[in-house]
PDB file of N, CA and C in Angstrom:
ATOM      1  N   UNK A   1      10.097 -63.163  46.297  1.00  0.00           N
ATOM      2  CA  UNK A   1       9.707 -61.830  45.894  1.00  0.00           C
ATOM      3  C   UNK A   1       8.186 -61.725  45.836  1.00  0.00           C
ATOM      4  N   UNK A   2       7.811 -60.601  45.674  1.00  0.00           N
ATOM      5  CA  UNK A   2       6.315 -60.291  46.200  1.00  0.00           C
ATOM      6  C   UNK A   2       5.724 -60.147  44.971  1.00  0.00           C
ATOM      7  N   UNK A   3       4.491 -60.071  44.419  1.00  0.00           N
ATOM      8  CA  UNK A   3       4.202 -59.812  42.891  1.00  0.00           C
ATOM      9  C   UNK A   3       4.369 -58.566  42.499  1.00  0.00           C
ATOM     10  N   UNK A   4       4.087 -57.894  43.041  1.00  0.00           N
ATOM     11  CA  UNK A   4       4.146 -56.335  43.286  1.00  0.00           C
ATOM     12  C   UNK A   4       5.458 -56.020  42.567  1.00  0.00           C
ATOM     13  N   UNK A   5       6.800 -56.583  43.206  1.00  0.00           N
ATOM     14  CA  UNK A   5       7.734 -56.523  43.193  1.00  0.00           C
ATOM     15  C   UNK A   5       8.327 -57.226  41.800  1.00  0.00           C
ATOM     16  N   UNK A   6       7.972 -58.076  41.206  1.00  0.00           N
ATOM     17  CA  UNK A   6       7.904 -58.922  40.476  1.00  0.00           C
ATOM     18  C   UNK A   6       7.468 -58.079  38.413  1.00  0.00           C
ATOM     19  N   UNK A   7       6.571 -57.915  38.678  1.00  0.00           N
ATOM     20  CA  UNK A   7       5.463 -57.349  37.609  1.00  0.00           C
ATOM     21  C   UNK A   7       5.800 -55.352  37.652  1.00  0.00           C
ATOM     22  N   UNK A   8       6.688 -55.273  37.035  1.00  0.00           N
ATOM     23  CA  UNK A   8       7.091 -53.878  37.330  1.00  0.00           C
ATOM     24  C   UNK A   8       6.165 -52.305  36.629  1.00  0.00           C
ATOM     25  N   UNK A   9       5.769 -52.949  35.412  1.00  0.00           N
ATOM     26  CA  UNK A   9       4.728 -52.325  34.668  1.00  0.00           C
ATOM     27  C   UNK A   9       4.636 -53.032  33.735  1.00  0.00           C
ATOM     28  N   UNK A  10       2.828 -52.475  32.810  1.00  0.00           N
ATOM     29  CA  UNK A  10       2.624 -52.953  31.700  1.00  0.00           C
ATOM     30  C   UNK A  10       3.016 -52.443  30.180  1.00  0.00           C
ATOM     31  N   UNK A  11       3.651 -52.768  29.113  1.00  0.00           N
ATOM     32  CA  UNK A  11       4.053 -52.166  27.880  1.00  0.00           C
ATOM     33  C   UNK A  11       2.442 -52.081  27.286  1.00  0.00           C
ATOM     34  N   UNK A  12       2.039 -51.025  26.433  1.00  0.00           N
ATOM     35  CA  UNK A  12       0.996 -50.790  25.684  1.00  0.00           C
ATOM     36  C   UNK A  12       1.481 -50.522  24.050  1.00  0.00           C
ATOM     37  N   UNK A  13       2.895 -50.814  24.002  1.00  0.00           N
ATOM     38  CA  UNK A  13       3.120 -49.777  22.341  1.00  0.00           C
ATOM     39  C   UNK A  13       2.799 -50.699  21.442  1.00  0.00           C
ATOM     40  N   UNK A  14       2.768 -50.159  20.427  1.00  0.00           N
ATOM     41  CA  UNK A  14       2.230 -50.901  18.930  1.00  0.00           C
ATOM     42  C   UNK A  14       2.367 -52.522  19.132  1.00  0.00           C
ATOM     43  N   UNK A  15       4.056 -53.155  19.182  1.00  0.00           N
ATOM     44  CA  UNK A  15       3.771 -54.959  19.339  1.00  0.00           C
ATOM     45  C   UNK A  15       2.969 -55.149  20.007  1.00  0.00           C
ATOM     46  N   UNK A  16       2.994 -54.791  21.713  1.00  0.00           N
ATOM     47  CA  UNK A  16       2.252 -55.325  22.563  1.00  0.00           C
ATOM     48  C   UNK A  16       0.857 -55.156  22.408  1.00  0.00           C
ATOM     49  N   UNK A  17       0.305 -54.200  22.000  1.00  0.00           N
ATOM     50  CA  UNK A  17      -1.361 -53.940  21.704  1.00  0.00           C
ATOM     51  C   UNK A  17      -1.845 -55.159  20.495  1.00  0.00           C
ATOM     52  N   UNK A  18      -0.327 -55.781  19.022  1.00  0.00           N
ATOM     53  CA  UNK A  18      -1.131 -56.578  18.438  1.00  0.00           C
ATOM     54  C   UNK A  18      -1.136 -57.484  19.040  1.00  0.00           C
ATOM     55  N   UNK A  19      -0.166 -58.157  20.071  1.00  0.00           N
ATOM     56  CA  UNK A  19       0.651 -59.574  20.467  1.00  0.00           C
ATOM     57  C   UNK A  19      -1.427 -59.719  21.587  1.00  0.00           C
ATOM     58  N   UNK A  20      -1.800 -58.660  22.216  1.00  0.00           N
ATOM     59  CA  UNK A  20      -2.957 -58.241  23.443  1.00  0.00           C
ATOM     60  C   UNK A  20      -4.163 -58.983  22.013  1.00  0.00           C
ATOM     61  N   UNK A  21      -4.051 -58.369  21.304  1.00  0.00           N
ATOM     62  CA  UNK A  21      -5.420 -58.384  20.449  1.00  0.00           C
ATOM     63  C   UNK A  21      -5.122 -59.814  19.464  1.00  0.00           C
ATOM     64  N   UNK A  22      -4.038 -60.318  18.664  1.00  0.00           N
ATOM     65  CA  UNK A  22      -4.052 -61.464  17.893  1.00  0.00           C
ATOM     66  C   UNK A  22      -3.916 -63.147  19.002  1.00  0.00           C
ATOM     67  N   UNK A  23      -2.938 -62.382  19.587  1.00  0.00           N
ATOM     68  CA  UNK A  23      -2.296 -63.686  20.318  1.00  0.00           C
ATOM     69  C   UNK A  23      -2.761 -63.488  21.940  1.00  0.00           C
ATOM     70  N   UNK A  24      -3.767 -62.870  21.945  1.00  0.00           N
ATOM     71  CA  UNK A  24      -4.277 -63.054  23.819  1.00  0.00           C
ATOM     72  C   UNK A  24      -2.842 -62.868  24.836  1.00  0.00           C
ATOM     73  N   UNK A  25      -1.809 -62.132  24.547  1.00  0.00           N
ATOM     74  CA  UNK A  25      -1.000 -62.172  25.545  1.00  0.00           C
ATOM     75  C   UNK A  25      -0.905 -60.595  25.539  1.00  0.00           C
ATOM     76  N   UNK A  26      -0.301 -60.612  27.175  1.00  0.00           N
ATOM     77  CA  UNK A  26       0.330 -59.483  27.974  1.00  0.00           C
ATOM     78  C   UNK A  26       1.327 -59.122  28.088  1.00  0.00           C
ATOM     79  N   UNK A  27       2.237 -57.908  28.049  1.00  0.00           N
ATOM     80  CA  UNK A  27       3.447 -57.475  28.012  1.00  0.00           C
ATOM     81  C   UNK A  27       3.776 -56.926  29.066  1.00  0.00           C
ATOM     82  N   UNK A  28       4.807 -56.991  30.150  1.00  0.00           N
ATOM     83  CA  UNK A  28       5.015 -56.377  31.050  1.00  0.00           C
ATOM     84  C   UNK A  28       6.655 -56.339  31.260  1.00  0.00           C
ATOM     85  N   UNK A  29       7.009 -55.200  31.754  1.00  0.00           N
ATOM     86  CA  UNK A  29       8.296 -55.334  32.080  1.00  0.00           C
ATOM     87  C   UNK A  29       8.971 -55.783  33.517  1.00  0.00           C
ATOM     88  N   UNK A  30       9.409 -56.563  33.771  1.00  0.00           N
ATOM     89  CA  UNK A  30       9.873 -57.616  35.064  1.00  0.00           C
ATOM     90  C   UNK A  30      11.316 -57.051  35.563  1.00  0.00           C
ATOM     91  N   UNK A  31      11.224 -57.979  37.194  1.00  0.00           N
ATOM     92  CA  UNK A  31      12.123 -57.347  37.576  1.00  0.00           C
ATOM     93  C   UNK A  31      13.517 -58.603  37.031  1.00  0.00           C
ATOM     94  N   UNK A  32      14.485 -57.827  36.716  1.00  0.00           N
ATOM     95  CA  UNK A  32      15.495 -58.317  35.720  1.00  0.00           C
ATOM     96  C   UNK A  32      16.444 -59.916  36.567  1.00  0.00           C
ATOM     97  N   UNK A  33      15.602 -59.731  37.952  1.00  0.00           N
ATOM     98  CA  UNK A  33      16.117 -61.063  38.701  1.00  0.00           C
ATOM     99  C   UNK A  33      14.709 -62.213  39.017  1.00  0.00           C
ATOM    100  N   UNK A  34      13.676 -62.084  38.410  1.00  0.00           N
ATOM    101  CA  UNK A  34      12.340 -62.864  38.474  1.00  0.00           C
ATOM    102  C   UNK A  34      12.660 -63.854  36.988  1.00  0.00           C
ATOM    103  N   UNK A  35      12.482 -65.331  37.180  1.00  0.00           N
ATOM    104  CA  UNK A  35      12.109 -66.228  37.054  1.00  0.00           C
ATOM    105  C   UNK A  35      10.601 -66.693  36.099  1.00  0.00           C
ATOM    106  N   UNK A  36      11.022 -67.616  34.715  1.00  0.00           N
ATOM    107  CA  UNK A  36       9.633 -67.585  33.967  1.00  0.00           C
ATOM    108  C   UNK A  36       8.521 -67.795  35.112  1.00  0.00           C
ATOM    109  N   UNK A  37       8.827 -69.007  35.884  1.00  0.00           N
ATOM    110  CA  UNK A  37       7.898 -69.505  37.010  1.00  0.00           C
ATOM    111  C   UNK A  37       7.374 -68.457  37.717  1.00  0.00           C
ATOM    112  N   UNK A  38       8.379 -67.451  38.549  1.00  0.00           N
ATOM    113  CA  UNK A  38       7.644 -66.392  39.387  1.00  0.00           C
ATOM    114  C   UNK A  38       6.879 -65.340  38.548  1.00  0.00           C
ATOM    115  N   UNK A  39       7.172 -65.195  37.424  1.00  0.00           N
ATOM    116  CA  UNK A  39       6.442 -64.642  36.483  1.00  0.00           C
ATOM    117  C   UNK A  39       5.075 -64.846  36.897  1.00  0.00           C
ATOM    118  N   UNK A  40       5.143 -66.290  35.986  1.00  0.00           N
ATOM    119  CA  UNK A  40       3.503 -66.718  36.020  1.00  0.00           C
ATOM    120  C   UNK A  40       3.064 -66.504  37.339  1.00  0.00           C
ATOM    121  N   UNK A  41       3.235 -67.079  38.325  1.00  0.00           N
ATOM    122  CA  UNK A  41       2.779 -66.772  39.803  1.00  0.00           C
ATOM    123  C   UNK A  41       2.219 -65.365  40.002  1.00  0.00           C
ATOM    124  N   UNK A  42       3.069 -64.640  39.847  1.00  0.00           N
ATOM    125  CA  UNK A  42       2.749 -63.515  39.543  1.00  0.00           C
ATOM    126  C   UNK A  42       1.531 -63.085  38.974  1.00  0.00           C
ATOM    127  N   UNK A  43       1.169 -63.274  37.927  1.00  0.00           N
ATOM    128  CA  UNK A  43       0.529 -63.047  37.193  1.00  0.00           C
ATOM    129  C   UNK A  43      -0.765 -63.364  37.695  1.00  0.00           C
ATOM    130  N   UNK A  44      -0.919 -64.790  37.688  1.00  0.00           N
ATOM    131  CA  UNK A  44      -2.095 -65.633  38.252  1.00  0.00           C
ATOM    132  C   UNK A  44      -2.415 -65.028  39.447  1.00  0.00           C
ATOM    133  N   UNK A  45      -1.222 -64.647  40.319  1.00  0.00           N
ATOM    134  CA  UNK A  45      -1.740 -64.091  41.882  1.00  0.00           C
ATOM    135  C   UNK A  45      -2.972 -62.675  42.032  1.00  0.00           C
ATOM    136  N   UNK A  46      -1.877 -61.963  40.861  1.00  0.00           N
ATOM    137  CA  UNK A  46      -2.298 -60.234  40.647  1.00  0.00           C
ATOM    138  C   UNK A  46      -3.426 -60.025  39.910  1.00  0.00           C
ATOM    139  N   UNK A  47      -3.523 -60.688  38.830  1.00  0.00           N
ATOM    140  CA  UNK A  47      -5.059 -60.791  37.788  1.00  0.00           C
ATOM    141  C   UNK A  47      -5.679 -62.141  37.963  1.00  0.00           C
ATOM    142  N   UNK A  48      -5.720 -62.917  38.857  1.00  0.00           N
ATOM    143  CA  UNK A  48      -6.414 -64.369  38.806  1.00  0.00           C
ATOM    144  C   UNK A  48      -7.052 -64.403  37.675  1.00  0.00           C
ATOM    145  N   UNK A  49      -5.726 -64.765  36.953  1.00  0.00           N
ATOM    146  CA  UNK A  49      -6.069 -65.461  35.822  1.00  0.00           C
ATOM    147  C   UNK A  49      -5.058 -66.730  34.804  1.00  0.00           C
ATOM    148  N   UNK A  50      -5.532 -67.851  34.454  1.00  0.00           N
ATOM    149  CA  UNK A  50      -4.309 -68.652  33.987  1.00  0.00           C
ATOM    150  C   UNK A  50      -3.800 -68.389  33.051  1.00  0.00           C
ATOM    151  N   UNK A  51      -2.311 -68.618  33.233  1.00  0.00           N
ATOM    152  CA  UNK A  51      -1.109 -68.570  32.325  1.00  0.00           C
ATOM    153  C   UNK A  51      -0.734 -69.717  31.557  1.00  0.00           C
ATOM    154  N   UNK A  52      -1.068 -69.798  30.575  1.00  0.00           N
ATOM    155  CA  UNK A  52      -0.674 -70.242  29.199  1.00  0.00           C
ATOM    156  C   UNK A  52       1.244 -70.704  29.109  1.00  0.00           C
ATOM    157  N   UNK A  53       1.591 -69.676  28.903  1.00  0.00           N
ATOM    158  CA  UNK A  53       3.073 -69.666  28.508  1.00  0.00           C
ATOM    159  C   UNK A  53       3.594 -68.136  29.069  1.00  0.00           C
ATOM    160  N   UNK A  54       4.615 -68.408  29.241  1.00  0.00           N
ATOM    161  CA  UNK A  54       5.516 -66.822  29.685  1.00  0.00           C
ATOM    162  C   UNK A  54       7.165 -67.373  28.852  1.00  0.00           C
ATOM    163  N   UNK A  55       7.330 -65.825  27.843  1.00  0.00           N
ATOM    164  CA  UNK A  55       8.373 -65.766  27.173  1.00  0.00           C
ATOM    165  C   UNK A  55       9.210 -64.176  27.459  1.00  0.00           C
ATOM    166  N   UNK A  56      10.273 -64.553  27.934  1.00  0.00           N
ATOM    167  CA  UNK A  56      11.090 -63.617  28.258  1.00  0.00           C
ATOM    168  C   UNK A  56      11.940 -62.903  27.649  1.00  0.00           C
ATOM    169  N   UNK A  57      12.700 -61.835  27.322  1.00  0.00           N
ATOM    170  CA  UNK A  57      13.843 -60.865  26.667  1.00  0.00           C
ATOM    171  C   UNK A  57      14.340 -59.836  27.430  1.00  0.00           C
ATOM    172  N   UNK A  58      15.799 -60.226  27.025  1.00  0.00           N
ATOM    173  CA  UNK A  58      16.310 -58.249  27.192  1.00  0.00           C
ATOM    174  C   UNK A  58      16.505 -57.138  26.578  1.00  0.00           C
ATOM    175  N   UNK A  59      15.605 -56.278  26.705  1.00  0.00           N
ATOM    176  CA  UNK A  59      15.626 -55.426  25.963  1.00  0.00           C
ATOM    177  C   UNK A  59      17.321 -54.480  25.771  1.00  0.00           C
ATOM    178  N   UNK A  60      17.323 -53.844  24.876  1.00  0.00           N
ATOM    179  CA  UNK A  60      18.481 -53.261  24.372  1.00  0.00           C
ATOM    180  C   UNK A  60      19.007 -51.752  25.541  1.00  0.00           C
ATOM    181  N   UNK A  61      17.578 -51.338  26.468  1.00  0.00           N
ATOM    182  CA  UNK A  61      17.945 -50.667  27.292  1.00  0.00           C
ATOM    183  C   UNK A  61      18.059 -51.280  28.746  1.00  0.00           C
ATOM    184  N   UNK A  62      18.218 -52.664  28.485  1.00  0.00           N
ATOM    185  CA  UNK A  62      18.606 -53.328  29.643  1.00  0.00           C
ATOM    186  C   UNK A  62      17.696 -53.976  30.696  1.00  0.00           C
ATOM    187  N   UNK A  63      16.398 -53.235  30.290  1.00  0.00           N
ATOM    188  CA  UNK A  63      15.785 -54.109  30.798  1.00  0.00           C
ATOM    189  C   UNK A  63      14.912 -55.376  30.724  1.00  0.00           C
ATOM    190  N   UNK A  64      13.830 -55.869  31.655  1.00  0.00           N
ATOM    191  CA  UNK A  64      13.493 -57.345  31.171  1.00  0.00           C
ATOM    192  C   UNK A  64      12.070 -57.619  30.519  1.00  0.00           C
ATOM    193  N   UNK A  65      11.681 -57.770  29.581  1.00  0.00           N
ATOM    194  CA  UNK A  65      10.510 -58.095  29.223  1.00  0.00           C
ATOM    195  C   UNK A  65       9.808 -58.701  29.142  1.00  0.00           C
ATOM    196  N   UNK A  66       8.506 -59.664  29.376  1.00  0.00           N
ATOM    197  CA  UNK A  66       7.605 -60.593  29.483  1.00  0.00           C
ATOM    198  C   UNK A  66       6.195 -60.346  28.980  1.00  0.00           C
ATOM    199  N   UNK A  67       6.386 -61.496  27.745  1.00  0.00           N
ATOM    200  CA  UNK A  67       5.309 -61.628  27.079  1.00  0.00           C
ATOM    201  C   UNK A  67       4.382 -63.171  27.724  1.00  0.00           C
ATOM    202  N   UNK A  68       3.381 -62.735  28.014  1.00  0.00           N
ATOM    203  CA  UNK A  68       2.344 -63.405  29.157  1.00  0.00           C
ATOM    204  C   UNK A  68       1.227 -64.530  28.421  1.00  0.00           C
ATOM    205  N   UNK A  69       1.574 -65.586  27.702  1.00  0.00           N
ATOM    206  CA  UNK A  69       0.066 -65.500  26.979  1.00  0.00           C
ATOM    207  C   UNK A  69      -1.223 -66.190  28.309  1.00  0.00           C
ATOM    208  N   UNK A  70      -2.300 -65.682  28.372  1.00  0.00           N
ATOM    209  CA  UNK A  70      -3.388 -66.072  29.003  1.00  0.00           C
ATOM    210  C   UNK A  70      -3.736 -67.584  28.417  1.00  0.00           C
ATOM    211  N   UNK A  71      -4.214 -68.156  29.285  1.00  0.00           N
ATOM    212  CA  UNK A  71      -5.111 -69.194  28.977  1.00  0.00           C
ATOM    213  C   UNK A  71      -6.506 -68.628  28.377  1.00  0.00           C
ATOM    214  N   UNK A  72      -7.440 -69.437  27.404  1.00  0.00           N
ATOM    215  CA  UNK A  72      -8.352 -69.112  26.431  1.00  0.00           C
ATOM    216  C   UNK A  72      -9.561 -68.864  27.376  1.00  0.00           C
ATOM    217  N   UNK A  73      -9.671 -69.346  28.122  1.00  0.00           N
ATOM    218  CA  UNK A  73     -11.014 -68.721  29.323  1.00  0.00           C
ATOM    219  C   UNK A  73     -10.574 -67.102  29.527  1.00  0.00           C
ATOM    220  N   UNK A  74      -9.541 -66.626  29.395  1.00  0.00           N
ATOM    221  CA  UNK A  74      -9.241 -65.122  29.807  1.00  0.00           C
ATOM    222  C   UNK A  74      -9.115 -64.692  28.426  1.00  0.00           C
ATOM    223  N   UNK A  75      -9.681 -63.536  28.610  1.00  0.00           N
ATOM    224  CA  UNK A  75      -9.524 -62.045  27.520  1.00  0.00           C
ATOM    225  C   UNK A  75      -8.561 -61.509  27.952  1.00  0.00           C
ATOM    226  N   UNK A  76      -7.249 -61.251  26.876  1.00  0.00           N
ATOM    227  CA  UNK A  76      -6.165 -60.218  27.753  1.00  0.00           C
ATOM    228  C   UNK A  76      -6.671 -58.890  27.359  1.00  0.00           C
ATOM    229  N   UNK A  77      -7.610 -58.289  26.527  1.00  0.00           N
ATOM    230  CA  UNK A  77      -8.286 -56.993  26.291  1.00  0.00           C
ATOM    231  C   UNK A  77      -9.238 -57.050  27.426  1.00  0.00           C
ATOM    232  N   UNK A  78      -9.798 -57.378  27.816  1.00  0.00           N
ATOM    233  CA  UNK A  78     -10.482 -57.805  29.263  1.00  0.00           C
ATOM    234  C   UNK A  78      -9.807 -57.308  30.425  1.00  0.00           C
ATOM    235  N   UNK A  79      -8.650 -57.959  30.853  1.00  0.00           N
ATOM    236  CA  UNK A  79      -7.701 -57.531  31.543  1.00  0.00           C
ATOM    237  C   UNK A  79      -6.780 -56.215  31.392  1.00  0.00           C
ATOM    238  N   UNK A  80      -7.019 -56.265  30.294  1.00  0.00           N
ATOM    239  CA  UNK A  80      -5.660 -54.714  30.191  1.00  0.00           C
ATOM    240  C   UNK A  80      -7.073 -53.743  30.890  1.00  0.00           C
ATOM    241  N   UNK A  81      -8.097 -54.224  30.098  1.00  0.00           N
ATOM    242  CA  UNK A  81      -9.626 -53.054  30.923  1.00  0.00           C
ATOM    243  C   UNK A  81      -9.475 -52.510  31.845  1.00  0.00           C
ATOM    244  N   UNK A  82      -9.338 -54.389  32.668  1.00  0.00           N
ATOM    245  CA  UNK A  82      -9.578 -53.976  34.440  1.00  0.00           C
ATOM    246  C   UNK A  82      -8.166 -53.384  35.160  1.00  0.00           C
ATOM    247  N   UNK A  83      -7.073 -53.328  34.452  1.00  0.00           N
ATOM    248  CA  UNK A  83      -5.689 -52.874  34.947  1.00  0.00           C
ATOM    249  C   UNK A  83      -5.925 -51.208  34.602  1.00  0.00           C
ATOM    250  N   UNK A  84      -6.966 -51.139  33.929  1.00  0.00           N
ATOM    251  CA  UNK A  84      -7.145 -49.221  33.532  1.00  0.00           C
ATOM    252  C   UNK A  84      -5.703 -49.269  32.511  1.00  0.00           C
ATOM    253  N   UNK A  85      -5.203 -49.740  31.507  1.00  0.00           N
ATOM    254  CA  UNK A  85      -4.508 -49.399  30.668  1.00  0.00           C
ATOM    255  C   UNK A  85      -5.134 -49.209  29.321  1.00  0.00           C
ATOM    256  N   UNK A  86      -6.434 -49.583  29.236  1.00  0.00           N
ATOM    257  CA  UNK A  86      -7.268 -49.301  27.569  1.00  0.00           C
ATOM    258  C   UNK A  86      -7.954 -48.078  28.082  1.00  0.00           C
TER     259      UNK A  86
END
């Protein structure tokens, strides 16, 4: 799968803005057949930037969620910048 394809959008609501600002990670919603691994790939490909850890859920409307944490050389407020979501 392509990253594009992969990384479906970014969440901005209340958790994800503290999880962005306390814990340096990213929230995005995935495609519900992508892989922690293609995750990260993903990630690293689309924002060249390193991935820490990737933790996954299903949400209650079915779909898939991914919490991203960055490696400490990356700002994920930095990144949400350059994605135009702040």
């Amino acid at each position: 799968m392509e990253p594009h394809e992969i990384l479906l959008y970014p969440l901005m609501g209340e958790k994800a803005t503290t999880l962005r600002e306390r814990e340096n990670m990213l929230t995005f919603i995935v495609s519900k057949e992508s892989t922690k691994k293609e995750i990260r790939e993903a990630v690293e490909k689309m924002l060249k930037v390193r991935v820490s850890s990737v933790n996954v859920m299903h949400t209650v409307e079915g779909k898939k969620k991914a919490h991203i944490r960055l490696d400490k050389k990356h700002s994920a407020d930095e990144i949400a910048s350059q994605m135009g979501v702040l």
